[in-house]
Protein backbone atom coordinates (compact mmCIF):
# COMPACT_ATOMS: atom_id res chain seq x y z
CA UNK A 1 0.39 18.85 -9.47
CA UNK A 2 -1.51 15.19 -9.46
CA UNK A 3 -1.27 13.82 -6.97
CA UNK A 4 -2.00 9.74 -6.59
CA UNK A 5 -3.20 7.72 -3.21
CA UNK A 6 -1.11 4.30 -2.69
CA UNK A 7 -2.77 2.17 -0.31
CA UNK A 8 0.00 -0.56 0.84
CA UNK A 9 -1.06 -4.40 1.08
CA UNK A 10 -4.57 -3.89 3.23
CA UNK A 11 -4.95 -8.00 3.35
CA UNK A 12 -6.73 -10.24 5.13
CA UNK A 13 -3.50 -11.14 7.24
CA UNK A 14 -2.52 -7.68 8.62
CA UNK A 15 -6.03 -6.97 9.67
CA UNK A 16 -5.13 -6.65 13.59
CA UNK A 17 -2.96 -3.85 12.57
CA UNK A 18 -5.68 -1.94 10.83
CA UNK A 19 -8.08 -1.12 14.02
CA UNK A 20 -7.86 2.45 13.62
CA UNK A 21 -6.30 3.11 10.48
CA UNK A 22 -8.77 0.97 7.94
CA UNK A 23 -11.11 4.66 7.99
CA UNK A 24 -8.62 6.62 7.53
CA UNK A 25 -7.60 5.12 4.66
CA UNK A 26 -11.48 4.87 3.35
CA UNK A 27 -11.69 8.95 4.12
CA UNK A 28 -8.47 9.33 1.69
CA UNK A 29 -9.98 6.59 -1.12
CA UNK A 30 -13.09 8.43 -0.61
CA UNK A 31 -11.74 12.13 -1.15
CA UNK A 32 -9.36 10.71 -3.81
CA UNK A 33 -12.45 9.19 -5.90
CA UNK A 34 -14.60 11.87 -5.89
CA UNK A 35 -11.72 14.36 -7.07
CA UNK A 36 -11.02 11.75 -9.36
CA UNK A 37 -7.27 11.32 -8.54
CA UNK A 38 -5.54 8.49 -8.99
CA UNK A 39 -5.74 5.62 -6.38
CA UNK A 40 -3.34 2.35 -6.88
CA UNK A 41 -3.46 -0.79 -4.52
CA UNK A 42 -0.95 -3.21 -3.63
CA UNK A 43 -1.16 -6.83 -2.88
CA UNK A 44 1.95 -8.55 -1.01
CA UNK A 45 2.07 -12.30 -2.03
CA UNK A 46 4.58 -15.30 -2.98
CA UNK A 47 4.32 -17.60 -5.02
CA UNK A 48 4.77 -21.37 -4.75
CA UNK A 49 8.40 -21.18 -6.39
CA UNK A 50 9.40 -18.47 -3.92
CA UNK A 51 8.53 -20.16 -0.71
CA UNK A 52 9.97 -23.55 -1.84
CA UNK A 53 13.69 -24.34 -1.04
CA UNK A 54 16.31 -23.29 -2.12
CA UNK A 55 14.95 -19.52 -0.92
CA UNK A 56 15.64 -16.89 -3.09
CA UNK A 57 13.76 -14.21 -1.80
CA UNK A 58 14.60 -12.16 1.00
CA UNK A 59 11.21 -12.03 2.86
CA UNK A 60 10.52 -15.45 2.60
CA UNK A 61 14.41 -16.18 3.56
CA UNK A 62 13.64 -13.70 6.82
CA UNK A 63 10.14 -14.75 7.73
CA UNK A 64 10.54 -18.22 6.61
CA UNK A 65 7.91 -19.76 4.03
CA UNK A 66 5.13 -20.38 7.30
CA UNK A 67 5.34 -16.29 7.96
CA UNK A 68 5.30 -15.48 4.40
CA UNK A 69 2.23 -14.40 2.29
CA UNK A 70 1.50 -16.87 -0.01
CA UNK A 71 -0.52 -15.71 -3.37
CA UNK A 72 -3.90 -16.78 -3.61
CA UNK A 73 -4.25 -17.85 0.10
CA UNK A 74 -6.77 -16.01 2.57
CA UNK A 75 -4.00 -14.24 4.00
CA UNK A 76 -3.32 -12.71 0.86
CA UNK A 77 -6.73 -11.19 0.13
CA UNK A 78 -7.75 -7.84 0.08
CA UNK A 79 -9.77 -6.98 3.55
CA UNK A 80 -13.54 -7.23 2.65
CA UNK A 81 -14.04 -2.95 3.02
CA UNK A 82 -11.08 -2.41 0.52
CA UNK A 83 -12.02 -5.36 -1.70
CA UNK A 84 -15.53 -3.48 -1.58
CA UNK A 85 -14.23 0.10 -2.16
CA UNK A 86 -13.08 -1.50 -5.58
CA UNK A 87 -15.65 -2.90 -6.81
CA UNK A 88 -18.02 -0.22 -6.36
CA UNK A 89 -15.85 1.78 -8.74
CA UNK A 90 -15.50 -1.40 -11.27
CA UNK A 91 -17.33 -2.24 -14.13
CA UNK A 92 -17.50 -6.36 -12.77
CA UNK A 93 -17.02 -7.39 -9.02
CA UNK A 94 -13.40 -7.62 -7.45
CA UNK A 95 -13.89 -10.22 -4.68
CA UNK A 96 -10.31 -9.51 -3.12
CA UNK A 97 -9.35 -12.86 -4.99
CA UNK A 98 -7.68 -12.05 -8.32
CA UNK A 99 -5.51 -9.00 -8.66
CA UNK A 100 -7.07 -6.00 -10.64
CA UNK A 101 -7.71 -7.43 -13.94
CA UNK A 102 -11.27 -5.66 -13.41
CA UNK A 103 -10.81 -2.83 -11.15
CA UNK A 104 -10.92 0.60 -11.95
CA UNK A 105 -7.80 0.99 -9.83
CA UNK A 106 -4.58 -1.02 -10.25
CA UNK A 107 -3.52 -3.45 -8.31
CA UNK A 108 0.25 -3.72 -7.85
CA UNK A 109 1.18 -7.60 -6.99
CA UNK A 110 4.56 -7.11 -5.44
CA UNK A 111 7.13 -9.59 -3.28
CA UNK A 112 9.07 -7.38 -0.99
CA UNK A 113 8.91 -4.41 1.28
CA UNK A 114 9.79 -1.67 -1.90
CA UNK A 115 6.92 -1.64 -4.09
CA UNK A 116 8.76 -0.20 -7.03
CA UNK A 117 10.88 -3.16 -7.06
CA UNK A 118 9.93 -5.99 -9.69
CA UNK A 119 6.58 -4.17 -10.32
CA UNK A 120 5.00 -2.41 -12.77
CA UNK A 121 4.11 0.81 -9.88
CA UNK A 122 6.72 3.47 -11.83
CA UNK A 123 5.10 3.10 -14.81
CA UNK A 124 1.19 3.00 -13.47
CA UNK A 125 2.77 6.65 -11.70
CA UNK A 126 4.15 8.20 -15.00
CA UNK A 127 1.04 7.22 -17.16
CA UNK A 128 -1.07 9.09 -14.85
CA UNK A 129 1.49 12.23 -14.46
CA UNK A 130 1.70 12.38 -11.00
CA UNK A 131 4.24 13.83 -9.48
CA UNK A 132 3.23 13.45 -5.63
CA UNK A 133 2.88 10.18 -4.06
CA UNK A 134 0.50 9.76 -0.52
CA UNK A 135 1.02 6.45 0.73
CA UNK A 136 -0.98 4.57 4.05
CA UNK A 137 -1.57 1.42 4.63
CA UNK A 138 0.29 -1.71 6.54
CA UNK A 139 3.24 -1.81 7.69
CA UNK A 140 3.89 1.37 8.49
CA UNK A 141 7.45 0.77 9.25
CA UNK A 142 8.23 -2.00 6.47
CA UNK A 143 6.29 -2.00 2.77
CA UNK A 144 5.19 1.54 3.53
CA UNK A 145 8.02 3.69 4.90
CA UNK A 146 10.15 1.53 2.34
CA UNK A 147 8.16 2.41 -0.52
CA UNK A 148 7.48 5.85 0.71
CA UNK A 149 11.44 6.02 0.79
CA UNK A 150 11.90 4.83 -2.49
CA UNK A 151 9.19 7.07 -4.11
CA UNK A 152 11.23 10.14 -2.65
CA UNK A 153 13.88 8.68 -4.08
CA UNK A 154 12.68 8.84 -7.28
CA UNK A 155 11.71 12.51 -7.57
CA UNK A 156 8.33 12.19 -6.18
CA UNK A 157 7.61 14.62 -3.46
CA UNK A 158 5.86 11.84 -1.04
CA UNK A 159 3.64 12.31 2.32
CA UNK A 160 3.59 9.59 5.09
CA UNK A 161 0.05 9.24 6.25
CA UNK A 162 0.31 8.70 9.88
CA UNK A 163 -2.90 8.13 11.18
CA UNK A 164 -3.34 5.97 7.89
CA UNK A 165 -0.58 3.62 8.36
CA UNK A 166 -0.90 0.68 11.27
CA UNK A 167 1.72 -1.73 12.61
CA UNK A 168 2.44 -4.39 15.05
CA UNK A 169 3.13 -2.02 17.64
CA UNK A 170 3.22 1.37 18.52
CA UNK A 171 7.04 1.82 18.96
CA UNK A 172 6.99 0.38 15.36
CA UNK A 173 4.72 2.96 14.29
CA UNK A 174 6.25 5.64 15.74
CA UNK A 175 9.64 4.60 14.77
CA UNK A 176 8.98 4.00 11.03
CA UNK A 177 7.04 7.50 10.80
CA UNK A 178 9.89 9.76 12.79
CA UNK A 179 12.75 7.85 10.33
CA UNK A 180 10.76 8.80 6.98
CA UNK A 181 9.90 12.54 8.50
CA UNK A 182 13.53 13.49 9.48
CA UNK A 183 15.27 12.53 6.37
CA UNK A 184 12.39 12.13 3.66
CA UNK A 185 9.19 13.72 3.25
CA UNK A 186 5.89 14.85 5.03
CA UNK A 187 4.49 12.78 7.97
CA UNK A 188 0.79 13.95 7.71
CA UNK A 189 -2.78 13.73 9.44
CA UNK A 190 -5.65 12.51 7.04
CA UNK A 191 -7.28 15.48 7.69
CA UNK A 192 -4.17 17.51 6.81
CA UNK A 193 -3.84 15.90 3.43
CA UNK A 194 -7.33 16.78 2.58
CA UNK A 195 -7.32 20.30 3.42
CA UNK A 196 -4.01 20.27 1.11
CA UNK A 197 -5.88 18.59 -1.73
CA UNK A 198 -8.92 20.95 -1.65
């Protein structure tokens, strides 16, 4: 069964939430790499049109356009470990500033919590075969137990990385992991998930 590693929007802006997930997360790229198993990114951003009234989008409508993401910004790039992981496994440097033209890994731009929706992240999954989905990164109880959800969803058996997946706080945390593990799929350790993979 392959099995593919989706690391959720690890940017610049959610790095107070990544304390003691962010190695985690490099143990799983790590192990995923040198199995050579598929790894895919993704990059939470809006663009100009999106945060300018009227608001269409969702986010932007619920965050407003100052607590949005906007593309391109500081707060939108990739956290300087990630952007690093990348580019040692590209062919020219990815600088966390342009989305995946050159990386070895895709990079999924997306605009809301679901990254299947309005993104390219289905397809990237059947090209590669995979039929199990890990996913860690930030939020754990927004873009990642929503796109955890919706990989389930979609036939994928799909593991929850807990110790991989930060928040604002830990009720958060806590909260989005017991929702996804009582209805869902797997809520696992990143040591668990290895073992599994071996």
């Amino acid at each position: 069964m392959t099995t593919a590693l989706l690391i959720v929007d690890m940017q610049k802006v959610f790095s107070s939430m990544t304390t003691t997930c962010l190695p985690k997360i490099l143990r799983l790229a790590t192990h995923f790499k040198t199995h050579s198993l598929p790894i895919i990114f993704t990059q939470h951003g809006h663009s100009k049109a999106e945060l300018t009234p009227p608001l269409r989008n969702q986010l932007v409508r619920k965050w407003g356009p100052s607590g949005s993401i906007a593309t391109g910004s500081h707060d939108w790039e990739l956290m300087h470990s990630i952007a690093d992981f990348i580019s040692s496994s590209s062919s020219t440097k990815h600088d966390g500033n342009k989305t995946g033209e050159t990386s070895s890994y895709p990079i999924i731009p997306k605009n809301t919590y679901d990254a299947f929706l309005n993104t390219n992240l289905a397809s990237v999954l059947e090209e590669n075969k995979v039929e199990r989905v890990v996913v860690c990164g930030v939020m754990t109880d927004c873009c990642c137990d929503t796109t955890a959800r919706s990989a389930f969803n979609r036939g994928y058996e799909t593991w929850l990385v807990g110790d991989a997946c930060g928040t604002a706080s830990k009720r958060q945390h806590e909260a989005g992991l017991n929702g996804f593990g009582y209805a869902f799929g797997e809520v696992l350790q990143t040591e668990e998930v290895v073992k599994r993979l071996q």
